[in-house]
C-alpha atoms as a PDB file:
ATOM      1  CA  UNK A   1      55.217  91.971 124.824  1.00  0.00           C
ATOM      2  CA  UNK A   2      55.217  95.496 125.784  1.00  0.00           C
ATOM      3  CA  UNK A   3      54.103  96.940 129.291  1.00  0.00           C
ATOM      4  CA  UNK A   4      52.956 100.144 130.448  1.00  0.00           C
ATOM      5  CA  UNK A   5      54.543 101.672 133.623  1.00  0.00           C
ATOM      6  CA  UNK A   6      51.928 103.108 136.596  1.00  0.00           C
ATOM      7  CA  UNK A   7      53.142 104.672 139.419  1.00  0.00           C
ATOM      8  CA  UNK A   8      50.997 103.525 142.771  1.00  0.00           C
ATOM      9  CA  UNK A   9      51.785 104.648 145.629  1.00  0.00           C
ATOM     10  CA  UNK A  10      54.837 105.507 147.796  1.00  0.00           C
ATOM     11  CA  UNK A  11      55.290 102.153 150.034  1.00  0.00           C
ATOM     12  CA  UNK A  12      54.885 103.448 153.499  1.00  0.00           C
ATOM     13  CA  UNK A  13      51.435 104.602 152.258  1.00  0.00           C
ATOM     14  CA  UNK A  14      50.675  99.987 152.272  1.00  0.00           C
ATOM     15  CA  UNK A  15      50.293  98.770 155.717  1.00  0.00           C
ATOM     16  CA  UNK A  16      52.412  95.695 155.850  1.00  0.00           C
ATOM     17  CA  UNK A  17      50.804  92.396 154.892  1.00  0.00           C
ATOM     18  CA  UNK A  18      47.946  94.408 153.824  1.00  0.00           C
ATOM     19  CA  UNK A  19      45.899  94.812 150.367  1.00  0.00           C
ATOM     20  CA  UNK A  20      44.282  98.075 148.983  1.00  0.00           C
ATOM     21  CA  UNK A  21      42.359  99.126 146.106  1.00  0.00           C
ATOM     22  CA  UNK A  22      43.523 100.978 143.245  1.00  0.00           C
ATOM     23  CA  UNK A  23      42.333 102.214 139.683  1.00  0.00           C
ATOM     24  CA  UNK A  24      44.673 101.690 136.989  1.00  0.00           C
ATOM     25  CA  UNK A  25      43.761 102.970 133.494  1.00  0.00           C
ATOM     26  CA  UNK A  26      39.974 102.747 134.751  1.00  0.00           C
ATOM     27  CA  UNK A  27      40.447  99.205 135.888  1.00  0.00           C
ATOM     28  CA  UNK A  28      40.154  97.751 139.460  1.00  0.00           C
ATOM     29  CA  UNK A  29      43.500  96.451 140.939  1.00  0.00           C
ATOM     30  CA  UNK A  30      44.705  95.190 144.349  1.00  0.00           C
ATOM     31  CA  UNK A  31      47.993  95.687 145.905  1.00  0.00           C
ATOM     32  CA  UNK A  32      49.474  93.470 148.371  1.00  0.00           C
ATOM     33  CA  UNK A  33      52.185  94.229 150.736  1.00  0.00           C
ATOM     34  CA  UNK A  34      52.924  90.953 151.852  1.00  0.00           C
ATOM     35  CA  UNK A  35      55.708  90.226 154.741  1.00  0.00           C
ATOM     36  CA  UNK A  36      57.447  93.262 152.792  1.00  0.00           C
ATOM     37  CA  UNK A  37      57.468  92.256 149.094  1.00  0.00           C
ATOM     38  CA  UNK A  38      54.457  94.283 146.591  1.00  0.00           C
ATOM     39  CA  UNK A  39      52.520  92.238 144.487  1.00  0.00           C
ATOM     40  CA  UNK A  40      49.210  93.299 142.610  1.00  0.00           C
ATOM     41  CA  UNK A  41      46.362  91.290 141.196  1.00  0.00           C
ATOM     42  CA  UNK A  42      42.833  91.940 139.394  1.00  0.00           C
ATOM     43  CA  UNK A  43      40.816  93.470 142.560  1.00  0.00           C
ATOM     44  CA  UNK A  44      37.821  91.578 141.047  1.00  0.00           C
ATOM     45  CA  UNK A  45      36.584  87.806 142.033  1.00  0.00           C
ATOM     46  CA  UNK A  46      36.973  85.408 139.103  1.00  0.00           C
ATOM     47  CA  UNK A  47      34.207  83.726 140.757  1.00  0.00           C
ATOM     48  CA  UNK A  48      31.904  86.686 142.227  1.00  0.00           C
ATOM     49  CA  UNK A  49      32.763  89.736 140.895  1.00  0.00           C
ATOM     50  CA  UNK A  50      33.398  90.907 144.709  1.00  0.00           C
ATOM     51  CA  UNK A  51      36.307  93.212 145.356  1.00  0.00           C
ATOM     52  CA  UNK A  52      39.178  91.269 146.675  1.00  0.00           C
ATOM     53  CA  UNK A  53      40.475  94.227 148.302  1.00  0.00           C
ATOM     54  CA  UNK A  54      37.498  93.407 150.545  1.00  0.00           C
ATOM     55  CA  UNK A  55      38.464  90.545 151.634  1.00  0.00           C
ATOM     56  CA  UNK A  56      40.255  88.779 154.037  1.00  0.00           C
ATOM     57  CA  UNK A  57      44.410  88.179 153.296  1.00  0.00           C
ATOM     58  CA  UNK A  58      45.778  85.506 155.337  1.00  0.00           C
ATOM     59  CA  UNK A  59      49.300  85.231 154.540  1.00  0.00           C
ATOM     60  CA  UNK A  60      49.787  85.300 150.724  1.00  0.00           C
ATOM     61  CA  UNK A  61      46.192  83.676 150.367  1.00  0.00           C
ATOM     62  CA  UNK A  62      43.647  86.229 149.226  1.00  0.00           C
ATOM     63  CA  UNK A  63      39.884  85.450 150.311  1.00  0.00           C
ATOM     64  CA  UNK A  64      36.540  86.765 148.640  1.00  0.00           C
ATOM     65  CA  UNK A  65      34.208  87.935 150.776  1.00  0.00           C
ATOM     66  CA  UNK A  66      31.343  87.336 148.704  1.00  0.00           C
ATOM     67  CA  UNK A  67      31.497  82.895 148.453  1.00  0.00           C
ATOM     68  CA  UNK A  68      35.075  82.650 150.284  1.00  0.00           C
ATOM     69  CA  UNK A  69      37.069  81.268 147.267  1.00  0.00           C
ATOM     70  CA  UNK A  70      40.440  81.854 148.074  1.00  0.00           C
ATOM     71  CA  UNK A  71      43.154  82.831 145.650  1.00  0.00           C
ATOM     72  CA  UNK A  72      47.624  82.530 145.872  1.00  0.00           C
ATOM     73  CA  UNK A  73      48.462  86.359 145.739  1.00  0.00           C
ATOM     74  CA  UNK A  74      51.926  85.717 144.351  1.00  0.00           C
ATOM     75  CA  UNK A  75      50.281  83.111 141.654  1.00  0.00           C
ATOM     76  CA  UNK A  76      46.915  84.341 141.037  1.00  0.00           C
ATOM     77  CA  UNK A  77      45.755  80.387 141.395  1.00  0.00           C
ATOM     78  CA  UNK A  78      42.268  79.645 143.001  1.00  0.00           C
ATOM     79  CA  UNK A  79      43.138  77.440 146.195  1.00  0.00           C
ATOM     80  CA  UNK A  80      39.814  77.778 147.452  1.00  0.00           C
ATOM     81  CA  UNK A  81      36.310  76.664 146.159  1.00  0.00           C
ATOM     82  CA  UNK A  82      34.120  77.801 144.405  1.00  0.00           C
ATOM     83  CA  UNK A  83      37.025  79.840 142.501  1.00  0.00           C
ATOM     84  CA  UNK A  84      38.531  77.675 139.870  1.00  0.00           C
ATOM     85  CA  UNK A  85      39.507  80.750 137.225  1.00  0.00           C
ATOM     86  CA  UNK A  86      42.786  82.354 138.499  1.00  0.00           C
ATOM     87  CA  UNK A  87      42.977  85.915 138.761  1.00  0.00           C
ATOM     88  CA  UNK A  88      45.589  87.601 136.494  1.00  0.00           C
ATOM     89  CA  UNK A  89      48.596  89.148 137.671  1.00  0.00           C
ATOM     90  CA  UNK A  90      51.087  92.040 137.299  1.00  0.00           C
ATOM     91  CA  UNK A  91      54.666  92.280 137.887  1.00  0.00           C
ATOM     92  CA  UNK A  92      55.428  95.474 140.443  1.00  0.00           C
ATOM     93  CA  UNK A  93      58.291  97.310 141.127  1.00  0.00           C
ATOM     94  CA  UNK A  94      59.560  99.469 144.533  1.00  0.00           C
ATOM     95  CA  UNK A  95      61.919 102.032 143.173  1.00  0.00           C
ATOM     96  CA  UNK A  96      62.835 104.796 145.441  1.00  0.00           C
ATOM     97  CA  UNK A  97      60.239 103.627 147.655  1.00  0.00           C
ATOM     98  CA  UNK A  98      57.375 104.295 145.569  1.00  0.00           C
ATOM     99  CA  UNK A  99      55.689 101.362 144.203  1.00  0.00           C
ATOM    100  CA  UNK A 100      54.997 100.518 140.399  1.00  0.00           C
ATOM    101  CA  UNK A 101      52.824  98.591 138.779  1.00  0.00           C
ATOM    102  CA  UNK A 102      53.702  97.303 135.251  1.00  0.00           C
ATOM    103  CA  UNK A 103      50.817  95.662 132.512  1.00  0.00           C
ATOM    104  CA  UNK A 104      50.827  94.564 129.271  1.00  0.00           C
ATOM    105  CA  UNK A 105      49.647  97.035 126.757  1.00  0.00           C
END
């Protein structure tokens, strides 16, 4: 499978354990800097169709702030009711402190 490369954002721009917003090729995606390692998930609710970057991140557990289904940032599993649809993931990158975000073309 072949992946498409976006550059993000340099990393000091992501407050640490933190998650933020961003449009990638027109689509929604949140970033996570969580206890210093990037990952980045659909920014949309499986469940709601609430921004997750809304929501509340309590360790490496994302929660909607719409129904407060809960998600696994590094996983993308629902852990919390009502979500039962996980949310799909992307692999990252931190190269010379600026963060990438890589997805399937």
């Amino acid at each position: 499978m072949s992946e498409s490369c976006h550059r993000i954002c340099p990393l000091q721009e992501l407050a640490a354990n933190s998650v933020r917003k961003f449009e990638v090729d027109g689509k929604a995606v949140a970033i996570y800097h969580i206890d210093g390692v990037v990952y980045a998930t659909d920014d949309t609710c499986t469940h709601g169709l609430s921004s997750l970057s809304k929501g509340e991140l309590d360790g490496d557990v994302i929660e909607c702030s719409l129904h407060f289904g809960a998600f696994h940032v590094p996983t993308g599993k629902p852990v919390g009711a009502p979500c039962s649809i996980a949310l799909q993931t992307y692999r990252t990158e931190v190269r010379e402190g600026v963060v990438h975000l890589y997805r399937p073309e």
